[in-house]
C-alpha atoms as a PDB file:
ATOM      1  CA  UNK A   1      -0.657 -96.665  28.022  1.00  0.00           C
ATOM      2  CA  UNK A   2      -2.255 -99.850  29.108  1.00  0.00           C
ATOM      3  CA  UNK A   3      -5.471 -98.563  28.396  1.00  0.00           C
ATOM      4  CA  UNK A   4      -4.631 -97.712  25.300  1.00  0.00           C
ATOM      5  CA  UNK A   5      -3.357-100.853  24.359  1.00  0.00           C
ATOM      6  CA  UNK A   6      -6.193-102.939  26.114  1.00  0.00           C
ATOM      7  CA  UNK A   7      -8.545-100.281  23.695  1.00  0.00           C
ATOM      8  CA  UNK A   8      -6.888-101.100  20.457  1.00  0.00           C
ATOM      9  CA  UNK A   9      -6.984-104.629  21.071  1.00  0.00           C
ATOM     10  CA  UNK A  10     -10.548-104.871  21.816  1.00  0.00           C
ATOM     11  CA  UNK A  11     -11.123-102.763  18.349  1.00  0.00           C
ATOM     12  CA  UNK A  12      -8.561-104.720  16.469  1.00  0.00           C
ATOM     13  CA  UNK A  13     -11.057-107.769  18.019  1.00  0.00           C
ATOM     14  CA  UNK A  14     -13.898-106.307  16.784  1.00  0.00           C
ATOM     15  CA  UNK A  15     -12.491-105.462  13.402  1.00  0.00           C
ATOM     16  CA  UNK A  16     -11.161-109.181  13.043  1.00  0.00           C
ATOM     17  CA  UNK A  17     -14.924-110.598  14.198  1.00  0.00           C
ATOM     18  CA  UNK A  18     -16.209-108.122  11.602  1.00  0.00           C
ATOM     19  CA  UNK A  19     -13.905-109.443   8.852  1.00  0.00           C
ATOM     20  CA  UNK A  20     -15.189-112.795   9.359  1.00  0.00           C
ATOM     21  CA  UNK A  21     -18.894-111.612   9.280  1.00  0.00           C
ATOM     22  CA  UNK A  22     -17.713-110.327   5.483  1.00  0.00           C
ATOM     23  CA  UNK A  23     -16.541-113.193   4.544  1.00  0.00           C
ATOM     24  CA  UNK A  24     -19.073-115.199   6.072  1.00  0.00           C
ATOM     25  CA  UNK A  25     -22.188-113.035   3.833  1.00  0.00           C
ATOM     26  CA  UNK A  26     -19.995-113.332   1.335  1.00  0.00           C
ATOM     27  CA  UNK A  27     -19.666-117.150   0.657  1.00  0.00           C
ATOM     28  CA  UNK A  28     -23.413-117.479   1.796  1.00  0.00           C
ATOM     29  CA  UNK A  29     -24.406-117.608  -1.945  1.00  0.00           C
ATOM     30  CA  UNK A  30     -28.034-118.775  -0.828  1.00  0.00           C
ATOM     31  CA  UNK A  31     -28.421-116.021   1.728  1.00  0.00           C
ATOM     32  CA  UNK A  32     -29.602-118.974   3.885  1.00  0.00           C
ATOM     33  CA  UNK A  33     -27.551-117.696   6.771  1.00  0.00           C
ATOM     34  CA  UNK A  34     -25.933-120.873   6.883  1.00  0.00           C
ATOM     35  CA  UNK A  35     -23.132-122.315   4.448  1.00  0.00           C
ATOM     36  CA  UNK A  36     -23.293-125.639   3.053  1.00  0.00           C
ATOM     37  CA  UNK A  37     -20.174-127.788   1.943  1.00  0.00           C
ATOM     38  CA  UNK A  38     -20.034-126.288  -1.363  1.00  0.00           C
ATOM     39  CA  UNK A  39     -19.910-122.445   0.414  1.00  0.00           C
ATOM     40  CA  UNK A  40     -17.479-123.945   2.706  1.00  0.00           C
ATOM     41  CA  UNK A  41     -15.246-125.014  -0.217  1.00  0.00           C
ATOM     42  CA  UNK A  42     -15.904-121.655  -1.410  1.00  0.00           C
ATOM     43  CA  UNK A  43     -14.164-120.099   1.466  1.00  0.00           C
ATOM     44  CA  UNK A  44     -11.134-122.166   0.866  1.00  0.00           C
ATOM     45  CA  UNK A  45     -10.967-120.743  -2.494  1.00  0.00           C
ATOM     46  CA  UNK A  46     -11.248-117.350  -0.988  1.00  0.00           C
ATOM     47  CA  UNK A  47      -8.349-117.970   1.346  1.00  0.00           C
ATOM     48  CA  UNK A  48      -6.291-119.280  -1.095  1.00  0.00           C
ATOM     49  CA  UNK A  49      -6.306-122.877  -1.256  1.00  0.00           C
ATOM     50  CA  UNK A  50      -8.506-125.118  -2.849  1.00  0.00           C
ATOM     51  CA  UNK A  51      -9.829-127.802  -0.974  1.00  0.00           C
ATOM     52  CA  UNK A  52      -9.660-131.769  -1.526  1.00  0.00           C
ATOM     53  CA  UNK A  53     -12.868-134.044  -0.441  1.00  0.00           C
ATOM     54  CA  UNK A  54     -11.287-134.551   2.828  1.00  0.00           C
ATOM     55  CA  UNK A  55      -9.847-131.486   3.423  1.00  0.00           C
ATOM     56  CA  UNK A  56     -13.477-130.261   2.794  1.00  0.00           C
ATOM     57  CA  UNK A  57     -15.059-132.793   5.265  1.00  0.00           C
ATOM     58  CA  UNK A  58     -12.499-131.857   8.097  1.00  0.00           C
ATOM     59  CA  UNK A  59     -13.594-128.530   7.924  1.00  0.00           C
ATOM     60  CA  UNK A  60     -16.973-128.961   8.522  1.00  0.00           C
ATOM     61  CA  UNK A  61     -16.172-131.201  10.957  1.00  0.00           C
ATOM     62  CA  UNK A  62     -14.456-128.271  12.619  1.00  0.00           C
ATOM     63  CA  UNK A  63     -16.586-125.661  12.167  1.00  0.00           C
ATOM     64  CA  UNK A  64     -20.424-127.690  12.346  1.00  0.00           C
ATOM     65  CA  UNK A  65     -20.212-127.860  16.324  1.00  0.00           C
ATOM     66  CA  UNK A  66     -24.280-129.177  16.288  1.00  0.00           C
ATOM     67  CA  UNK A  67     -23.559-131.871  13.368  1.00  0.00           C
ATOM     68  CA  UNK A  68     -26.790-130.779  11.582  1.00  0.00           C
ATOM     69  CA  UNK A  69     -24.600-130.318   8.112  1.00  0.00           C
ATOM     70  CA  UNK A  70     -24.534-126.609   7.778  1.00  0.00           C
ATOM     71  CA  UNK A  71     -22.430-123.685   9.796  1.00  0.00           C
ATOM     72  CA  UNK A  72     -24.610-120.939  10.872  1.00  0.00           C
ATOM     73  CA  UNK A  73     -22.873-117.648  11.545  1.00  0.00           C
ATOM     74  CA  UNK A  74     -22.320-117.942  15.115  1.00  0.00           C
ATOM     75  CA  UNK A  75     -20.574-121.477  14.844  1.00  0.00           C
ATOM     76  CA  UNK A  76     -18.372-119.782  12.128  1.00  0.00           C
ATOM     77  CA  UNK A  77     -17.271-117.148  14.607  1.00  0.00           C
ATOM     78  CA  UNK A  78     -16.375-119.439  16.940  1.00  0.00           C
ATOM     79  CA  UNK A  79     -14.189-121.006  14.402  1.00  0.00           C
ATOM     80  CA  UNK A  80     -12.557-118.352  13.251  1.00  0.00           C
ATOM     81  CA  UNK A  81     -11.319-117.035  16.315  1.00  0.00           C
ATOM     82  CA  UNK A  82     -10.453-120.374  17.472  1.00  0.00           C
ATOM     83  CA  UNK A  83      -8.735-120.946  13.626  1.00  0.00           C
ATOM     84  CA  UNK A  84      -6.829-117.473  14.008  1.00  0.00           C
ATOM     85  CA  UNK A  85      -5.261-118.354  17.556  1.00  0.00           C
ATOM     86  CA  UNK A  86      -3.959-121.936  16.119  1.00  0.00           C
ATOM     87  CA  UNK A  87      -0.983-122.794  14.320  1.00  0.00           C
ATOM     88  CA  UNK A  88      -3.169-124.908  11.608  1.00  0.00           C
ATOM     89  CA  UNK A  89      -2.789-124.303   8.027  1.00  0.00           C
ATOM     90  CA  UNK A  90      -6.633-122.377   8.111  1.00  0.00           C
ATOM     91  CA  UNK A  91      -4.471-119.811  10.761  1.00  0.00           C
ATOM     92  CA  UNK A  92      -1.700-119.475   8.099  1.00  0.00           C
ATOM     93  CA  UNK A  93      -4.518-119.261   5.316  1.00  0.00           C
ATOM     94  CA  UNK A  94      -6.365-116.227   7.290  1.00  0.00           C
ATOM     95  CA  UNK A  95      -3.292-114.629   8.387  1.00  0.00           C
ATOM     96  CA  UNK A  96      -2.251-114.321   4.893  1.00  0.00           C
ATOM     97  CA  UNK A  97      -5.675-113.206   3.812  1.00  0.00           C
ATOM     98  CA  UNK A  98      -5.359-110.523   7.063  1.00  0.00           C
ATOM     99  CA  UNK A  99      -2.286-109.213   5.425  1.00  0.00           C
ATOM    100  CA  UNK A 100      -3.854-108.591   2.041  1.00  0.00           C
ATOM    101  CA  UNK A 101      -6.066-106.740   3.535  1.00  0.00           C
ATOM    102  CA  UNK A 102      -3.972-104.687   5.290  1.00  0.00           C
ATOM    103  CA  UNK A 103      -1.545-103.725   2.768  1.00  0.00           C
ATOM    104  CA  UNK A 104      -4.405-102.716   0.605  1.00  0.00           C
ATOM    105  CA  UNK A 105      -6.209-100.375   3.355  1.00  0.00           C
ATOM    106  CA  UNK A 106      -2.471 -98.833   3.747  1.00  0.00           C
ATOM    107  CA  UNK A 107      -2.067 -98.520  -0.209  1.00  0.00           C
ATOM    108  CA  UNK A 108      -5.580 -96.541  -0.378  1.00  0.00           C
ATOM    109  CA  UNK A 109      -4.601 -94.158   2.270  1.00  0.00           C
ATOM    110  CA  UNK A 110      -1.433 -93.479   0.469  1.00  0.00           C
ATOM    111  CA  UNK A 111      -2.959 -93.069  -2.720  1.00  0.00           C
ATOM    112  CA  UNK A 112      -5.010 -90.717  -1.121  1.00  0.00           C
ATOM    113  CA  UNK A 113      -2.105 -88.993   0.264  1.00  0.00           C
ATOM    114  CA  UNK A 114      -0.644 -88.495  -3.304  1.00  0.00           C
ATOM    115  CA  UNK A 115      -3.993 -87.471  -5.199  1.00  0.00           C
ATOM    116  CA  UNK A 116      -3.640 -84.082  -3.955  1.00  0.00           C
ATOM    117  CA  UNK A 117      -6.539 -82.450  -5.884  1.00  0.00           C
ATOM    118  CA  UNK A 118      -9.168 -85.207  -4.626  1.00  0.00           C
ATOM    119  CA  UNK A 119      -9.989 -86.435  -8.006  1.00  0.00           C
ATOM    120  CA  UNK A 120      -9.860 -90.334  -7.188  1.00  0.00           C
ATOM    121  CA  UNK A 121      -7.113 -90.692  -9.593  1.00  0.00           C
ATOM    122  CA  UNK A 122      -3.340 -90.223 -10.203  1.00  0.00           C
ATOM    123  CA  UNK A 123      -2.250 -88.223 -13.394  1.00  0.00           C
ATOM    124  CA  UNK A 124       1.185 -87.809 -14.040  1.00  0.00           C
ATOM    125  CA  UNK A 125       2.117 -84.377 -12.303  1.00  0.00           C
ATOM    126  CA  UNK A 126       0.817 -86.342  -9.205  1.00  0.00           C
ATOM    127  CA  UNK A 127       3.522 -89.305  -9.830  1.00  0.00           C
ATOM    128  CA  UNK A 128       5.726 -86.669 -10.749  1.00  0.00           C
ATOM    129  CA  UNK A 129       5.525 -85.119  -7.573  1.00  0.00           C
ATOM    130  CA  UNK A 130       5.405 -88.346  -5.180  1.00  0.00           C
ATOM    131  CA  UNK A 131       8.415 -89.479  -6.885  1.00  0.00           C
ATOM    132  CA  UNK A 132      10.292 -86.114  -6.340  1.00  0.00           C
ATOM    133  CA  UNK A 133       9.158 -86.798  -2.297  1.00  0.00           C
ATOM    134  CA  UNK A 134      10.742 -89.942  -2.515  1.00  0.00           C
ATOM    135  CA  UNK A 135      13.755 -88.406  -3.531  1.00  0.00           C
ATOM    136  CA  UNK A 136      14.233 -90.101  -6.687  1.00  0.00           C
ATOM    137  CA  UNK A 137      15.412 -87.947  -9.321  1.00  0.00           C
ATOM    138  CA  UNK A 138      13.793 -89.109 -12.567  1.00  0.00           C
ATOM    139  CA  UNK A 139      14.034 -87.364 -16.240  1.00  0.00           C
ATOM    140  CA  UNK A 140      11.113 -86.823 -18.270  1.00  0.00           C
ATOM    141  CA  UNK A 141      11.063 -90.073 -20.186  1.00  0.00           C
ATOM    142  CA  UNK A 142      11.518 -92.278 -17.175  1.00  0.00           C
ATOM    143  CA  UNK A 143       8.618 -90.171 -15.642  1.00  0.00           C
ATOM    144  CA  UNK A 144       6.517 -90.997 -18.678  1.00  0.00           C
ATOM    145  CA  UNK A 145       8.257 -94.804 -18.216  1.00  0.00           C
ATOM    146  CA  UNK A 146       6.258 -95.304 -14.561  1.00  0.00           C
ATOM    147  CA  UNK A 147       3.551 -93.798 -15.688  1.00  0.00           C
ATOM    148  CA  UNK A 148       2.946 -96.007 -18.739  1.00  0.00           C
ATOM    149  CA  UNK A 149       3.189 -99.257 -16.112  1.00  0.00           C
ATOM    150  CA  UNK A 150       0.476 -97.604 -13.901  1.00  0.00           C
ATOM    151  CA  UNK A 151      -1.623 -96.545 -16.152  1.00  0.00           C
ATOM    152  CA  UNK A 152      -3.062 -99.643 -17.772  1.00  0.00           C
ATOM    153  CA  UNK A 153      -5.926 -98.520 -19.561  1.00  0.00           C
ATOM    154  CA  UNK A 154      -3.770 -96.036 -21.460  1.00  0.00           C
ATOM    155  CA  UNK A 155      -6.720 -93.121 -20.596  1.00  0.00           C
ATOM    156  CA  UNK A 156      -3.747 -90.719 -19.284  1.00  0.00           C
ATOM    157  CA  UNK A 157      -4.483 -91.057 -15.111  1.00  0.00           C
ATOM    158  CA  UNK A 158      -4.179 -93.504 -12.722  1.00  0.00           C
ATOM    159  CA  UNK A 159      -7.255 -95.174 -10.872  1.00  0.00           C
ATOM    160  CA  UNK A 160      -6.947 -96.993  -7.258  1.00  0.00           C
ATOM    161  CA  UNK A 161      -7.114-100.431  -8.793  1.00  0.00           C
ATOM    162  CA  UNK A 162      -4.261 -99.876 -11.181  1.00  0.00           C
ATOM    163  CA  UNK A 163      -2.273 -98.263  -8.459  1.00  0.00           C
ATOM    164  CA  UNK A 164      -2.911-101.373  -6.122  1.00  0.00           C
ATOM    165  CA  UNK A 165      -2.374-103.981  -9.173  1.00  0.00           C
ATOM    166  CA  UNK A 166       0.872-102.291  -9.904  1.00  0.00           C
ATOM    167  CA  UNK A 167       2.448-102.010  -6.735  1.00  0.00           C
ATOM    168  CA  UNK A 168       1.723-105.229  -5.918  1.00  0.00           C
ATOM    169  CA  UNK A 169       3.479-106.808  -9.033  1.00  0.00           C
ATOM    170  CA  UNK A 170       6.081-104.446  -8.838  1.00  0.00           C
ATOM    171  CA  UNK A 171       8.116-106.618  -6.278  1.00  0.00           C
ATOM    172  CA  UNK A 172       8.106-109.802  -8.882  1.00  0.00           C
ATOM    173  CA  UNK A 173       8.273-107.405 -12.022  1.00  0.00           C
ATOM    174  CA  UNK A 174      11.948-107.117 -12.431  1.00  0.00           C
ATOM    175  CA  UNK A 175      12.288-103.654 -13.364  1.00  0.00           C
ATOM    176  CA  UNK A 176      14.434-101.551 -11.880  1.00  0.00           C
ATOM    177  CA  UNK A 177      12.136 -98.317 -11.921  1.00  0.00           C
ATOM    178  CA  UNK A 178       9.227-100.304  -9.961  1.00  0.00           C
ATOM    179  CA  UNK A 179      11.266-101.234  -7.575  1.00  0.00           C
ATOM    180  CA  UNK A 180      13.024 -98.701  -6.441  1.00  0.00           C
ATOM    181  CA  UNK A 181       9.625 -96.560  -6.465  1.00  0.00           C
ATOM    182  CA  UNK A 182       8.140 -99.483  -4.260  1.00  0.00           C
ATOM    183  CA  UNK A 183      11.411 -99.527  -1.550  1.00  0.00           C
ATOM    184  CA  UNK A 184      11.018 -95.285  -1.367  1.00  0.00           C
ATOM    185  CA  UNK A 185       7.583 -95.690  -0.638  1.00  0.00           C
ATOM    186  CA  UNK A 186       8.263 -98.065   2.208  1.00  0.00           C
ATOM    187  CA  UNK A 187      10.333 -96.184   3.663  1.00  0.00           C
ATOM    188  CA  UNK A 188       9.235 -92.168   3.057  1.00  0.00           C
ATOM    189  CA  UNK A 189       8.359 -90.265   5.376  1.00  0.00           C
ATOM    190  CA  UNK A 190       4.889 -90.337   2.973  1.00  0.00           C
ATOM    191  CA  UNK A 191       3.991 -93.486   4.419  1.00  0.00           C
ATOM    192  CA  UNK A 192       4.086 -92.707   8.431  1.00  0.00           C
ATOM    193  CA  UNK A 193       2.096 -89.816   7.151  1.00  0.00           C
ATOM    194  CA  UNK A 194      -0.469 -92.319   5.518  1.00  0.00           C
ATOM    195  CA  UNK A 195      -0.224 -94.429   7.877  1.00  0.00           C
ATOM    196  CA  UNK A 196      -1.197 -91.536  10.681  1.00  0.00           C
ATOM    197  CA  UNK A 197      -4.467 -90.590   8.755  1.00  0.00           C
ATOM    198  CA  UNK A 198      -5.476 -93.965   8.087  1.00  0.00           C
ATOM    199  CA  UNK A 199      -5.446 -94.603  11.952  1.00  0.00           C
ATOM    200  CA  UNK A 200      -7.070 -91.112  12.997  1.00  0.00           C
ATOM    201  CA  UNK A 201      -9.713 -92.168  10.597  1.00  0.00           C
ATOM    202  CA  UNK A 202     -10.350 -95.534  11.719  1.00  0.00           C
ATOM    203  CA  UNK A 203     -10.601 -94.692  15.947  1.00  0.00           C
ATOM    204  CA  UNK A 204     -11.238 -90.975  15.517  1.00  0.00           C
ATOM    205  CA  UNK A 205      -8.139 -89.813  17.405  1.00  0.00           C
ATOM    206  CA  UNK A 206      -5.014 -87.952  15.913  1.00  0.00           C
ATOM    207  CA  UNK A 207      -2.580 -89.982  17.548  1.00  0.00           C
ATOM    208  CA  UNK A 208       0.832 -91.637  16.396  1.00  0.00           C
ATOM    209  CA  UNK A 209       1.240 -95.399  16.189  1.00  0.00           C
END
């Protein structure tokens, strides 16, 4: 068990070092390989929080460990793991960015769960069928009802992106049929199912977590 656990920490390592090598390429707008204030302040945006003068001067005081004015990619490594094992607002920032991300990997492996014919979308005997799993018992018209939120672009299926954007507001929405969709979900047996193949997938191994 201990080997197991030292193994998924050193991938969950790797996958967190690979994160911020995304994010890194990502707010290199110049493909300089290294950032400059502006991409800097640019990662603040990214994490949620836009940056003041000083705010943005602190952080490349943190980050620029040679003091030549721009973070190459190794110096931002070093500061993000450093950053991540803080309790500093740029910890908070990531963490909440690291959740995001999360939450969306586990929404596209249960979306996949619940397109059972492969096609990359959602149509309504689909919805029909994960709301029947969730044990909801839902006439015809409030069938058509969740399927009308979903479906934003009115072309009769559900894509990914309006799946994520609708679970995701669902919480805040107010409406009764959202939310109790979103609370079976969480706790269906659908989701340790997800959950399971989204693991196997991402370390090759069939096992439960």
């Amino acid at each position: 068990f201990q080997k197991w656990r030292n193994y998924r920490t050193a991938q969950e390592e790797n996958a967190d070092l690979e994160r911020a090598r995304r994010i890194f390429e990502g707010i290199d707008l110049d493909r300089s390989g290294e950032l400059d204030r502006n991409e800097i302040r640019e990662l603040g945006v990214q994490l949620g929080a836009e940056m003041t003068d000083e705010e943005l001067q602190s952080a490349m005081n943190e980050m620029d460990a040679d003091g030549n004015g721009e973070v190459d990619l190794a110096e931002f490594l070093a500061w993000w793991k450093s950053a991540r094992s803080s309790e500093s607002t740029w910890a908070r920032m990531i963490a909440r960015r690291e959740r995001q991300e999360k939450e969306r990997e586990w929404l596209r492996a249960l979306f996949d769960h619940i397109d059972a014919d492969g096609g990359g979308t959602l149509d309504l005997q689909e919805i029909g069928v994960m709301t029947s799993d969730l044990g909801l018992s839902l006439t015809t018209v409030e069938l058509s009802a969740a399927m009308e939120q979903m479906d934003r672009d009115n072309n009769g299926d559900v894509d990914f992106e309006e799946f994520f954007i609708w679970y995701m507001e669902a919480s805040n929405s107010g409406n009764r049929l959202a939310t109790e969709i979103q609370r079976g979900l969480q706790r269906s047996e659908m989701l340790q199912t997800a959950r399971n193949a989204m693991f196997a997938a991402m370390d090759g191994t069939g096992m439960d977590h």
